[in-house]
N, C-alpha and C. Protein backbone atom coordinates (compact mmCIF):
# COMPACT_ATOMS: atom_id res chain seq x y z
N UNK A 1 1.64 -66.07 -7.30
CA UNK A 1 1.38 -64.85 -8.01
C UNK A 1 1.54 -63.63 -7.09
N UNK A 2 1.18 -63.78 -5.98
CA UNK A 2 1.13 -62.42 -4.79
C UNK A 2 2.86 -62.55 -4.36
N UNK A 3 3.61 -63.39 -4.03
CA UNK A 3 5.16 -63.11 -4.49
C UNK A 3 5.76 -62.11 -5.74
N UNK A 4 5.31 -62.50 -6.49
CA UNK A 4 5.59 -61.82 -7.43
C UNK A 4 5.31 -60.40 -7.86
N UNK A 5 4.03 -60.05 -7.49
CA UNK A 5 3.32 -58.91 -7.31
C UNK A 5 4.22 -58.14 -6.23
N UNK A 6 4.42 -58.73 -5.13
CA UNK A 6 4.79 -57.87 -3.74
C UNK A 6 6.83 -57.81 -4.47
N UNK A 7 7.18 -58.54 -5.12
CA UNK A 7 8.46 -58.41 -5.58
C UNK A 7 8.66 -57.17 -6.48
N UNK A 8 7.46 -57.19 -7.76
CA UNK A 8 7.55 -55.94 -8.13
C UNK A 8 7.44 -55.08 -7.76
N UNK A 9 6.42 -54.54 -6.98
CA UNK A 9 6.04 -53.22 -6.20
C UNK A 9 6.77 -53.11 -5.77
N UNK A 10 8.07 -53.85 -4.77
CA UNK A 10 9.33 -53.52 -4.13
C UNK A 10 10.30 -52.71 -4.88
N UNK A 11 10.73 -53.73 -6.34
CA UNK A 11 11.36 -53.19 -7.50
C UNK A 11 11.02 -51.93 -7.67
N UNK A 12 10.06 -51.54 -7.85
CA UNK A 12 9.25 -50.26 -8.85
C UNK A 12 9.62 -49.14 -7.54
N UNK A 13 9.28 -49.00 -6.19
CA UNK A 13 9.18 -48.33 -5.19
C UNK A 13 11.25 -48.34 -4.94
N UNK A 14 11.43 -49.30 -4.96
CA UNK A 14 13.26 -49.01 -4.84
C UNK A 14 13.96 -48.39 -5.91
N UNK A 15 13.28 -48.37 -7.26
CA UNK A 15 13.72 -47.70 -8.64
C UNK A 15 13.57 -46.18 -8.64
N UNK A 16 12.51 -46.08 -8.02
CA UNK A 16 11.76 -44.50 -7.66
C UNK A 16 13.06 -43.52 -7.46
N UNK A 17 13.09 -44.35 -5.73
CA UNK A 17 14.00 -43.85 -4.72
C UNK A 17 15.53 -43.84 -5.54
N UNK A 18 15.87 -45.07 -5.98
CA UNK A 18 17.45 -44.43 -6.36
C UNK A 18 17.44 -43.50 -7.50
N UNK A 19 16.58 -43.88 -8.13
CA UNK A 19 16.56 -42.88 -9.54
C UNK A 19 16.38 -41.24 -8.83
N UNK A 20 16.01 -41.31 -7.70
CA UNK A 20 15.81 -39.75 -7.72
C UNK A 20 16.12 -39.51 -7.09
N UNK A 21 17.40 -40.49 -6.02
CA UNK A 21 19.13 -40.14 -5.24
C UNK A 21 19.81 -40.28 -6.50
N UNK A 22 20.00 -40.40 -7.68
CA UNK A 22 20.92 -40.47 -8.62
C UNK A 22 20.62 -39.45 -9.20
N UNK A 23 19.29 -38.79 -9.89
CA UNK A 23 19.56 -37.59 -10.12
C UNK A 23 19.80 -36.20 -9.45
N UNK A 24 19.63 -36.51 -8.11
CA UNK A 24 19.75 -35.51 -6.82
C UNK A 24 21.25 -35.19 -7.06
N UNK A 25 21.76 -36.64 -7.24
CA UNK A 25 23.46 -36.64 -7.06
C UNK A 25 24.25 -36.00 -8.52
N UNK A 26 23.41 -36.01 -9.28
CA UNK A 26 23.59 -35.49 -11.01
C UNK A 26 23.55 -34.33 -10.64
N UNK A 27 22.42 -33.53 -9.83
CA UNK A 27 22.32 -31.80 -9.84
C UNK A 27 22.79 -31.36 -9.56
N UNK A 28 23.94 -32.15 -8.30
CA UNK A 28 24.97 -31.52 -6.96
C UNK A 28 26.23 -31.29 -7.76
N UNK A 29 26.39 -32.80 -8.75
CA UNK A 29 28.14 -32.55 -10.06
C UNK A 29 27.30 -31.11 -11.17
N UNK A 30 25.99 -30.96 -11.17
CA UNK A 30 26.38 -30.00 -12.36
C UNK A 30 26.12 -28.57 -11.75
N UNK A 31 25.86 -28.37 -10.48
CA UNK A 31 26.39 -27.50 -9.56
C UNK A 31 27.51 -27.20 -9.45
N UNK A 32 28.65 -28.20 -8.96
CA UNK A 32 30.02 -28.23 -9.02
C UNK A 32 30.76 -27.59 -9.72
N UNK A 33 29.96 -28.51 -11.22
CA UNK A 33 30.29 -28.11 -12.57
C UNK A 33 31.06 -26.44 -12.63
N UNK A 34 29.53 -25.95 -12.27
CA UNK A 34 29.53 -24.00 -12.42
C UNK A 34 31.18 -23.54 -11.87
N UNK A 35 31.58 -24.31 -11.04
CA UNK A 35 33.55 -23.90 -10.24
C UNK A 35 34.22 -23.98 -11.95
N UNK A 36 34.27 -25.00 -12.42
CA UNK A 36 35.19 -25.23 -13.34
C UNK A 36 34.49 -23.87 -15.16
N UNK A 37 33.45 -24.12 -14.61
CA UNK A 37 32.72 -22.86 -16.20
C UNK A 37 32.75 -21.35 -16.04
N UNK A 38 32.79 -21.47 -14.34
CA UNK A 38 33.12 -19.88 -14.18
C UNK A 38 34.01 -19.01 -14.79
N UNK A 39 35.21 -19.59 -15.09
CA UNK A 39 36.07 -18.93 -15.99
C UNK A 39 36.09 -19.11 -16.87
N UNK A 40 34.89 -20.02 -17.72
CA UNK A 40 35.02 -19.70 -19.41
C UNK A 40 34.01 -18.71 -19.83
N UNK A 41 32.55 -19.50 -20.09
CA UNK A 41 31.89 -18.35 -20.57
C UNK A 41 30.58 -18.16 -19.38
N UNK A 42 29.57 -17.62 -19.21
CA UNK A 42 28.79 -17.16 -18.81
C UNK A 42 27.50 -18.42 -19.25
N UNK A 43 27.47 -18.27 -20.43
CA UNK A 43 26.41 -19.09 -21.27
C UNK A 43 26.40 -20.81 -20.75
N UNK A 44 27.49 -20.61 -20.76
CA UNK A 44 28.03 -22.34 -20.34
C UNK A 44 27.54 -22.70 -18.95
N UNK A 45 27.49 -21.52 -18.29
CA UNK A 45 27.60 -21.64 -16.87
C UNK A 45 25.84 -21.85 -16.31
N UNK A 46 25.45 -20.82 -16.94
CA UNK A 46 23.81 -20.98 -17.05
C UNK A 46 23.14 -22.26 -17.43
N UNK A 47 23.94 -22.85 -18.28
CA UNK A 47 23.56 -23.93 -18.69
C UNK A 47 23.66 -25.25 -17.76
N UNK A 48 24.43 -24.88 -17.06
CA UNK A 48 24.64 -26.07 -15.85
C UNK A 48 23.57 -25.83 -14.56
N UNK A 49 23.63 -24.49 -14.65
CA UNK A 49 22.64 -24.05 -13.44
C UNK A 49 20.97 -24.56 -14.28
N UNK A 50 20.84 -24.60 -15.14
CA UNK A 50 19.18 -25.15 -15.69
C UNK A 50 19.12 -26.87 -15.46
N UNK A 51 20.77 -27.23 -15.79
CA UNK A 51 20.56 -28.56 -16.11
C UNK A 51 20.23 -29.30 -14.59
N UNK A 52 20.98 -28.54 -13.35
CA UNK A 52 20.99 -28.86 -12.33
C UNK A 52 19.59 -28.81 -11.29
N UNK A 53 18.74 -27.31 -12.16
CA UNK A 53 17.34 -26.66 -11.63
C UNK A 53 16.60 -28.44 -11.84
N UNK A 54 16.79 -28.68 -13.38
CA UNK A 54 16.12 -29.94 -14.02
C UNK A 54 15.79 -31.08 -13.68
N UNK A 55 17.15 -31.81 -13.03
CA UNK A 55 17.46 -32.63 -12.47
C UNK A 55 17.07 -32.90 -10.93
N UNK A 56 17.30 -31.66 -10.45
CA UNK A 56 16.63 -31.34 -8.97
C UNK A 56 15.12 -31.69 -8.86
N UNK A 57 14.77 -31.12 -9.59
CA UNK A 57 12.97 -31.00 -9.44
C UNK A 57 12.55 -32.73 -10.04
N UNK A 58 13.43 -33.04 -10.43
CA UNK A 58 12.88 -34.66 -11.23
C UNK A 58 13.07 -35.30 -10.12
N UNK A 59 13.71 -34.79 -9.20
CA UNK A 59 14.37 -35.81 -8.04
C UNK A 59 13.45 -35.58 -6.96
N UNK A 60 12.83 -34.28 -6.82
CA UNK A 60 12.05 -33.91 -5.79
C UNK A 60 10.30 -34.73 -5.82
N UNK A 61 10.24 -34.66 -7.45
CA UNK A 61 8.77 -35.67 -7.43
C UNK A 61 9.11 -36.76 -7.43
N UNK A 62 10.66 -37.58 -7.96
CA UNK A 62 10.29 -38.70 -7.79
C UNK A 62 9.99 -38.99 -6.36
N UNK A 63 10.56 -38.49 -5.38
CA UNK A 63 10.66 -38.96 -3.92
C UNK A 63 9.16 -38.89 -3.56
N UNK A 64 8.68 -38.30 -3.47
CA UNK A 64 7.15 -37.16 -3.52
C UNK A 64 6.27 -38.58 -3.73
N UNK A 65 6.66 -38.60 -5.03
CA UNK A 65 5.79 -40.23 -5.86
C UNK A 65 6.32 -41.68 -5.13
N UNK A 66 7.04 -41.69 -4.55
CA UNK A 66 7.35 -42.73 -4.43
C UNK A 66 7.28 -43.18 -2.54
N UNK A 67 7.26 -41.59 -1.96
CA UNK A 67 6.63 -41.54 -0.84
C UNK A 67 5.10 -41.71 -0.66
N UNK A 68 4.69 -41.38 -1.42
CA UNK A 68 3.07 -41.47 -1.82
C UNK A 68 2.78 -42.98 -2.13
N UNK A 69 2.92 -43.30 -3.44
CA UNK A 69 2.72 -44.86 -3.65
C UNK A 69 3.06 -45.57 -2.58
N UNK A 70 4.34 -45.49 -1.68
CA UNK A 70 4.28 -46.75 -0.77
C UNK A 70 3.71 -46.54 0.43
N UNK A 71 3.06 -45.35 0.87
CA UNK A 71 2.22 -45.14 1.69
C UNK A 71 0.63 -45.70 1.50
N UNK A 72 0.76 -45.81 0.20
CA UNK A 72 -1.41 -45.83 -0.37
C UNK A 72 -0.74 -47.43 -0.55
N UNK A 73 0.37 -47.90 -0.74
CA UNK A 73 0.30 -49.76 -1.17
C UNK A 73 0.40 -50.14 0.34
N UNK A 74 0.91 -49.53 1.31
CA UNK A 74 0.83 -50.31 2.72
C UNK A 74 0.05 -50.32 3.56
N UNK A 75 -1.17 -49.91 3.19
CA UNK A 75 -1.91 -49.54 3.74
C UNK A 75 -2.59 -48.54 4.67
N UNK A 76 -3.57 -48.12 5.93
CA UNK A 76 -3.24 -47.70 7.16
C UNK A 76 -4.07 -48.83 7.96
N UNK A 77 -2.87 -49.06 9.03
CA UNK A 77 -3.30 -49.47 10.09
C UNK A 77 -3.28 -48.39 11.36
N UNK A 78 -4.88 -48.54 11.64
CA UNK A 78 -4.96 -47.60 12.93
C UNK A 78 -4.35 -47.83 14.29
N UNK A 79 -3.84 -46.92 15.03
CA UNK A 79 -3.25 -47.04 16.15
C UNK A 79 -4.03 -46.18 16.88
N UNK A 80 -4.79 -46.34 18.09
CA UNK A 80 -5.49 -45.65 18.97
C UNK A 80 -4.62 -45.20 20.19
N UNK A 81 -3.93 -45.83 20.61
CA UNK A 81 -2.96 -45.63 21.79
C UNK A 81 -1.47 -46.68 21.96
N UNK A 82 -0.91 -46.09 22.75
CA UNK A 82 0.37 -46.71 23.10
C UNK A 82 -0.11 -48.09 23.39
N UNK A 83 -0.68 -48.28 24.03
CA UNK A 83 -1.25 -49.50 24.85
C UNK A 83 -1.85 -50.71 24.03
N UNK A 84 -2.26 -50.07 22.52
CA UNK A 84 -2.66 -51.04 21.71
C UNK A 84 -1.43 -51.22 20.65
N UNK A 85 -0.57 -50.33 21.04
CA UNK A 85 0.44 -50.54 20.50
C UNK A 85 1.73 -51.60 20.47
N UNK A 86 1.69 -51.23 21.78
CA UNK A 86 2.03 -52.11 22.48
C UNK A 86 1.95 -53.67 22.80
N UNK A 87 0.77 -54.03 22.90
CA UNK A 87 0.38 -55.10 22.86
C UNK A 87 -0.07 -55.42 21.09
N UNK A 88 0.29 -55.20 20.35
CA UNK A 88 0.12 -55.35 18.89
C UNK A 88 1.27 -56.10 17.83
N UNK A 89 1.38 -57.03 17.12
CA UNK A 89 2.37 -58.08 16.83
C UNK A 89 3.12 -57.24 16.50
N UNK A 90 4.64 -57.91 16.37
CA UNK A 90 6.02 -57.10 15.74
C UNK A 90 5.90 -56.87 14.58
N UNK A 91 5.08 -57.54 13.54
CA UNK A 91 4.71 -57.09 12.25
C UNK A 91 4.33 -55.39 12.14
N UNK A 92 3.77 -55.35 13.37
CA UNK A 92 2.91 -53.97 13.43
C UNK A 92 3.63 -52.92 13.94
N UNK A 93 4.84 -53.55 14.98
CA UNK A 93 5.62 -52.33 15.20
C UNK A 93 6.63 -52.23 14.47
N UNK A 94 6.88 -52.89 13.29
CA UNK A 94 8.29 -52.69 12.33
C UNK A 94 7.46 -51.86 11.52
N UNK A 95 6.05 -52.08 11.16
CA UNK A 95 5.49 -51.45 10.00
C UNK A 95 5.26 -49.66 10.78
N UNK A 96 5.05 -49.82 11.93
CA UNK A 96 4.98 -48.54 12.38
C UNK A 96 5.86 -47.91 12.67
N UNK A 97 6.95 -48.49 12.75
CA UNK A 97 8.85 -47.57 13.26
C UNK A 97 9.14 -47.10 11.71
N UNK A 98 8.66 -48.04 10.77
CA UNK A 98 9.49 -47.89 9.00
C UNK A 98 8.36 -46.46 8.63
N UNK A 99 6.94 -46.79 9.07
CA UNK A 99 5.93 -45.44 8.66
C UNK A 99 6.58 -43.97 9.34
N UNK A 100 6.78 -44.01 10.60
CA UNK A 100 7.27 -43.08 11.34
C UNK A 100 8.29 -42.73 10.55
N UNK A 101 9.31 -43.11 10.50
CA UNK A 101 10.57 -43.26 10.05
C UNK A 101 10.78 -42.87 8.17
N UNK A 102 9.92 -43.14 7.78
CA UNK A 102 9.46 -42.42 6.23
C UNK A 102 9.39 -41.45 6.18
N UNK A 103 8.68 -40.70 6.72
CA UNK A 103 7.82 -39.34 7.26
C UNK A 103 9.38 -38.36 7.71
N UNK A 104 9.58 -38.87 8.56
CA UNK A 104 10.75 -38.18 8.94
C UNK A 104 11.82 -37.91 8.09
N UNK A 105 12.33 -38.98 7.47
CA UNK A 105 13.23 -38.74 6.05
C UNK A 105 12.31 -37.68 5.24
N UNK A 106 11.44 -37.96 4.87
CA UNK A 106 10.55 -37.67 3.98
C UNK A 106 11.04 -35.67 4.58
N UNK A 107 10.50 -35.35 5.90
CA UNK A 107 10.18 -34.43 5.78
C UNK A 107 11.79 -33.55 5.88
N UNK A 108 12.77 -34.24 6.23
CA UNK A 108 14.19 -33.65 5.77
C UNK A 108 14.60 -32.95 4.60
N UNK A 109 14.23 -34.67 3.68
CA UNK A 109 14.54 -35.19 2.18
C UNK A 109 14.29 -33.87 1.04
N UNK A 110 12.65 -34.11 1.55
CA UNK A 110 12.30 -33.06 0.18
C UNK A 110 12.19 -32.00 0.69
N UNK A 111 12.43 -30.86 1.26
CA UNK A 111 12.16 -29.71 1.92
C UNK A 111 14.18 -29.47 1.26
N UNK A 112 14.79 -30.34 1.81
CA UNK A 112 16.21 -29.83 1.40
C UNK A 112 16.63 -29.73 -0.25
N UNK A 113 16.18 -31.02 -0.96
CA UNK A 113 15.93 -31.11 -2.41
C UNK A 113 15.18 -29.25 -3.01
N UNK A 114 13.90 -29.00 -2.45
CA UNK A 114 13.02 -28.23 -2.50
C UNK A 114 14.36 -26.55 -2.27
N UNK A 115 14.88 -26.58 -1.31
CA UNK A 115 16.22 -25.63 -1.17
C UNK A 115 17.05 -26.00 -2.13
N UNK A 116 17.15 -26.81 -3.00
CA UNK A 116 18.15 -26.94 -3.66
C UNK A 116 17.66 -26.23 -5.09
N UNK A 117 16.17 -26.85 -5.50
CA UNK A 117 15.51 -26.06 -6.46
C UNK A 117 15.62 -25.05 -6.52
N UNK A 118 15.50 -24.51 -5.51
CA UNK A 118 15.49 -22.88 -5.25
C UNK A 118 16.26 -22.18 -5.46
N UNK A 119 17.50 -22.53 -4.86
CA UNK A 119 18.99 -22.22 -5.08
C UNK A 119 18.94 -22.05 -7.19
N UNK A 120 18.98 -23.17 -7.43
CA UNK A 120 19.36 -23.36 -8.53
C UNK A 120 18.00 -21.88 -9.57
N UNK A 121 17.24 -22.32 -8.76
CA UNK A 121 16.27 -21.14 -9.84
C UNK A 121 16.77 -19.80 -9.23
N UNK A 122 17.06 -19.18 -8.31
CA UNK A 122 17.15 -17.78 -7.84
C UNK A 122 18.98 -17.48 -8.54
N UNK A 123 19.34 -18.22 -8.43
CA UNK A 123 20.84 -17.88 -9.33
C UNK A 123 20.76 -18.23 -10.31
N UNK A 124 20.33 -18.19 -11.75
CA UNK A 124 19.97 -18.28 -12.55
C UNK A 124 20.70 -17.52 -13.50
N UNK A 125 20.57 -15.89 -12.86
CA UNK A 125 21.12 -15.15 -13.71
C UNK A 125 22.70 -14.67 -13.63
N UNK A 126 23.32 -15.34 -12.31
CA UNK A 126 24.95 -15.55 -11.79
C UNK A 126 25.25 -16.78 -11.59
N UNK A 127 26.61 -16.66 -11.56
CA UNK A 127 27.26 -18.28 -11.55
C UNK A 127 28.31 -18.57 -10.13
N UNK A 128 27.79 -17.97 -9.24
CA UNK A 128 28.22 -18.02 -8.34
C UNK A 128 28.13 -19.21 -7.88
N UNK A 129 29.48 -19.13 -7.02
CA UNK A 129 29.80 -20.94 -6.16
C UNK A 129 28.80 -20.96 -4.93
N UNK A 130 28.40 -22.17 -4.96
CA UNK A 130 27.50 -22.40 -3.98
C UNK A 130 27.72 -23.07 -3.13
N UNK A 131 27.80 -22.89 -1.83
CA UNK A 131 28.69 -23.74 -1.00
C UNK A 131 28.14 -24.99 -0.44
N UNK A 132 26.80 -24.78 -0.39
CA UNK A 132 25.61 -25.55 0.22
C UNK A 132 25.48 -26.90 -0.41
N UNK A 133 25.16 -27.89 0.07
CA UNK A 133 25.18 -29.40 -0.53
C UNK A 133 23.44 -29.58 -0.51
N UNK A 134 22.77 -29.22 -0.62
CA UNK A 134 21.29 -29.38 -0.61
C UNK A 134 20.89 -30.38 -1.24
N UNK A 135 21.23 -30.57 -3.02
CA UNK A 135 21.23 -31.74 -3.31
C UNK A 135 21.58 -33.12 -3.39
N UNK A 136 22.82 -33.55 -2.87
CA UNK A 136 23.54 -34.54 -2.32
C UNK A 136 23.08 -34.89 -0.82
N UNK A 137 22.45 -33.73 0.44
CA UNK A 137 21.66 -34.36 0.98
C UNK A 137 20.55 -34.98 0.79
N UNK A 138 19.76 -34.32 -0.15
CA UNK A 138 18.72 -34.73 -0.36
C UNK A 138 18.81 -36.00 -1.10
N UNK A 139 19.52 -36.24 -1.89
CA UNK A 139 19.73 -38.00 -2.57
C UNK A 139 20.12 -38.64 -1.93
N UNK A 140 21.01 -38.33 -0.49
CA UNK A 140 21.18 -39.30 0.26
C UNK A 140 19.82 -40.08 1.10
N UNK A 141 19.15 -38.68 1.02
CA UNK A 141 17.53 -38.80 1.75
C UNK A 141 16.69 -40.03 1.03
N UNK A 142 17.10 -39.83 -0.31
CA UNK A 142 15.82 -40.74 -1.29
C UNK A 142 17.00 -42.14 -1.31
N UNK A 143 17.96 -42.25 -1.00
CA UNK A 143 18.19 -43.76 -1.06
C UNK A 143 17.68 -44.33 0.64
N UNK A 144 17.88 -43.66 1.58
CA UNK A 144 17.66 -44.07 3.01
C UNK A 144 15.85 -44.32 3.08
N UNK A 145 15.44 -43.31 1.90
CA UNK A 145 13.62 -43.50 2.08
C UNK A 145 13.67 -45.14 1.39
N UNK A 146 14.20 -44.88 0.35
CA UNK A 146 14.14 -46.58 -0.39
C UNK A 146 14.05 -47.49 0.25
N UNK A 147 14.89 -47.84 1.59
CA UNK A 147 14.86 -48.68 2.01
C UNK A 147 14.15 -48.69 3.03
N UNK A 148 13.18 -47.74 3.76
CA UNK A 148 11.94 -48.04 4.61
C UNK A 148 11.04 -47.99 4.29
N UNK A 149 10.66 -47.85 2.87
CA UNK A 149 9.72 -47.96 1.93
C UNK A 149 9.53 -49.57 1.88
N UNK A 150 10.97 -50.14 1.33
CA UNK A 150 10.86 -51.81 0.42
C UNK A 150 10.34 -52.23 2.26
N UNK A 151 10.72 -51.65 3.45
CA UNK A 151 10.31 -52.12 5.12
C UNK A 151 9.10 -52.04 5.48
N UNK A 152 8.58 -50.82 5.09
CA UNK A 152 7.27 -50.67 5.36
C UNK A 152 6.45 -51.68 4.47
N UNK A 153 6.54 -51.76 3.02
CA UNK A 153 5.73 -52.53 2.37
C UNK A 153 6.04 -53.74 2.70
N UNK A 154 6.91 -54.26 3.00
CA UNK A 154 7.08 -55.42 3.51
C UNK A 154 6.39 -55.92 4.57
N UNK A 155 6.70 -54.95 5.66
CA UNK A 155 5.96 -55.12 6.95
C UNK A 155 4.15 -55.38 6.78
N UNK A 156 3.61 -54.40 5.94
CA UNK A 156 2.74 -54.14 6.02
C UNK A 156 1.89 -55.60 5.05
N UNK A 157 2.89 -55.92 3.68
CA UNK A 157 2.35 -57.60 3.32
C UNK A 157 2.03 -58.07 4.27
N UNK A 158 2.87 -58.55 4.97
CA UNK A 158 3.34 -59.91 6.04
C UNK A 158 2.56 -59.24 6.68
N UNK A 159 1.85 -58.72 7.81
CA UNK A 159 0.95 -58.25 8.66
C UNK A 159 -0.33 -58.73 7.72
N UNK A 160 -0.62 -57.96 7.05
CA UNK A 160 -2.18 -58.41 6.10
C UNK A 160 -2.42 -59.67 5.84
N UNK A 161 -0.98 -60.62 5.45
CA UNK A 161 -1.03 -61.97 5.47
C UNK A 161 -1.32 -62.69 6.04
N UNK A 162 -1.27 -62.35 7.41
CA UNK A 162 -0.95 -62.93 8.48
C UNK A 162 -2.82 -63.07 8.95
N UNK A 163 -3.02 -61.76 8.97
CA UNK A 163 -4.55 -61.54 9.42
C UNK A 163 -5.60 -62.12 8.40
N UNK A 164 -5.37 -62.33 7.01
CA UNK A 164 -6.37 -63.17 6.09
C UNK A 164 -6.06 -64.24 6.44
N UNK A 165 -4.53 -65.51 6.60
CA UNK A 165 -4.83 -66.67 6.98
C UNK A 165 -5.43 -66.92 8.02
N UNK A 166 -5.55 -65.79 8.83
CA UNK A 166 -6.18 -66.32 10.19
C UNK A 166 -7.55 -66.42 10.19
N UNK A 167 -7.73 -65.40 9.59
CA UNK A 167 -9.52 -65.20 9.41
C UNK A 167 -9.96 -66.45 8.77
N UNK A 168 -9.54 -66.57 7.77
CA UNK A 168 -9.86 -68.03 6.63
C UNK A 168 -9.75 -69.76 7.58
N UNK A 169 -8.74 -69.65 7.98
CA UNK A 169 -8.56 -71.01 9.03
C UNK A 169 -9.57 -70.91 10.08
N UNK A 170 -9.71 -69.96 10.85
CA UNK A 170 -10.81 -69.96 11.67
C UNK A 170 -11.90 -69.31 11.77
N UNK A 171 -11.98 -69.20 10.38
CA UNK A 171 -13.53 -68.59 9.94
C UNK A 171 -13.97 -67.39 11.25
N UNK A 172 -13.00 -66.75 11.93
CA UNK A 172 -13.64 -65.31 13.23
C UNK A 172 -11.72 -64.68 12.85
N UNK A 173 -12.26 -63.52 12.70
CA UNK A 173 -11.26 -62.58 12.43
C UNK A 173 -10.08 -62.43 14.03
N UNK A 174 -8.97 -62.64 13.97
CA UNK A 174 -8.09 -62.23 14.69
C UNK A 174 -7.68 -61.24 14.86
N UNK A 175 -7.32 -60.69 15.89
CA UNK A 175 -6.65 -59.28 16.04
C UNK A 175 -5.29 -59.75 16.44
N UNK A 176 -4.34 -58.77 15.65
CA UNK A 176 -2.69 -58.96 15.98
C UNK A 176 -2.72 -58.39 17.44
């Protein structure tokens, strides 16, 4: 049953992430879009710039949400120093390179998404070409989070696993 459980939460946390690199990547074509509407009407053009505002911001919480959930499902494990770090199982330093390593996408990801919103709301009322890729980085951001997300939660199972069989077999708690 805990296979299965840790399979979904993977599913659900990797669905997040592409769904909201796929609509990142939707906001960047109806950005585009605005090159080819510029010379028809005005109305048309606005309309791509909302659809793109739309799409952006759906993409910015999903990441948001999905940075969040797999942070509160992996737990925290405390780290006091290098030294306990160090000496601490590889379970613990994959789960801590993928945490690090979240954070960092994370703080690229949505800050550029977040410029892309912006973009799209402050031109609103022109249809000017935008040269900037804000949203296509940023979806590249939420598929690369996806996959140190499904790492971290992974890491962070297999670590917890590891420390309940031990406790249970020898009835005195182990330290990794």
């Amino acid at each position: 049953m805990a296979k299965i459980v840790v399979l979904i939460v993977c599913l659900v946390l990797v669905a997040m992430d592409v769904v909201a690199g796929i609509l990142s990547m939707e906001a960047q074509f109806a950005k585009n879009k605005v090159i080819t509407l510029k010379r028809l009407r005005t109305f048309e053009c606005k309309e791509s710039r909302r659809k793109a505002f739309k799409l952006g911001l759906a993409s910015a919480v999903l990441l948001a949400l999905a940075h969040v959930t797999s942070n509160l499902l992996s737990g925290c494990i405390c780290t006091s120093s290098m030294e306990e770090l160090e000496r601490s199982s590889a379970n613990r330093k994959i789960w801590f390179a993928c945490l690090i390593s979240s954070w960092i996408i994370v703080a690229i990801g949505l800050p550029t998404l977040i410029m892309g919103i912006v973009e799209d709301f402050t031109s609103r009322g022109s249809c000017q070409l935008s040269h900037l890729h804000f949203q296509s980085i940023g979806g590249i951001s939420c598929f690369i989070h996806g996959l140190l997300c499904i790492s971290l939660y992974l890491s962070a199972t297999f670590n917890f696993g590891i420390n309940e069989s031990s406790t249970a077999s020898s009835g005195r708690e182990v330290l990794p």
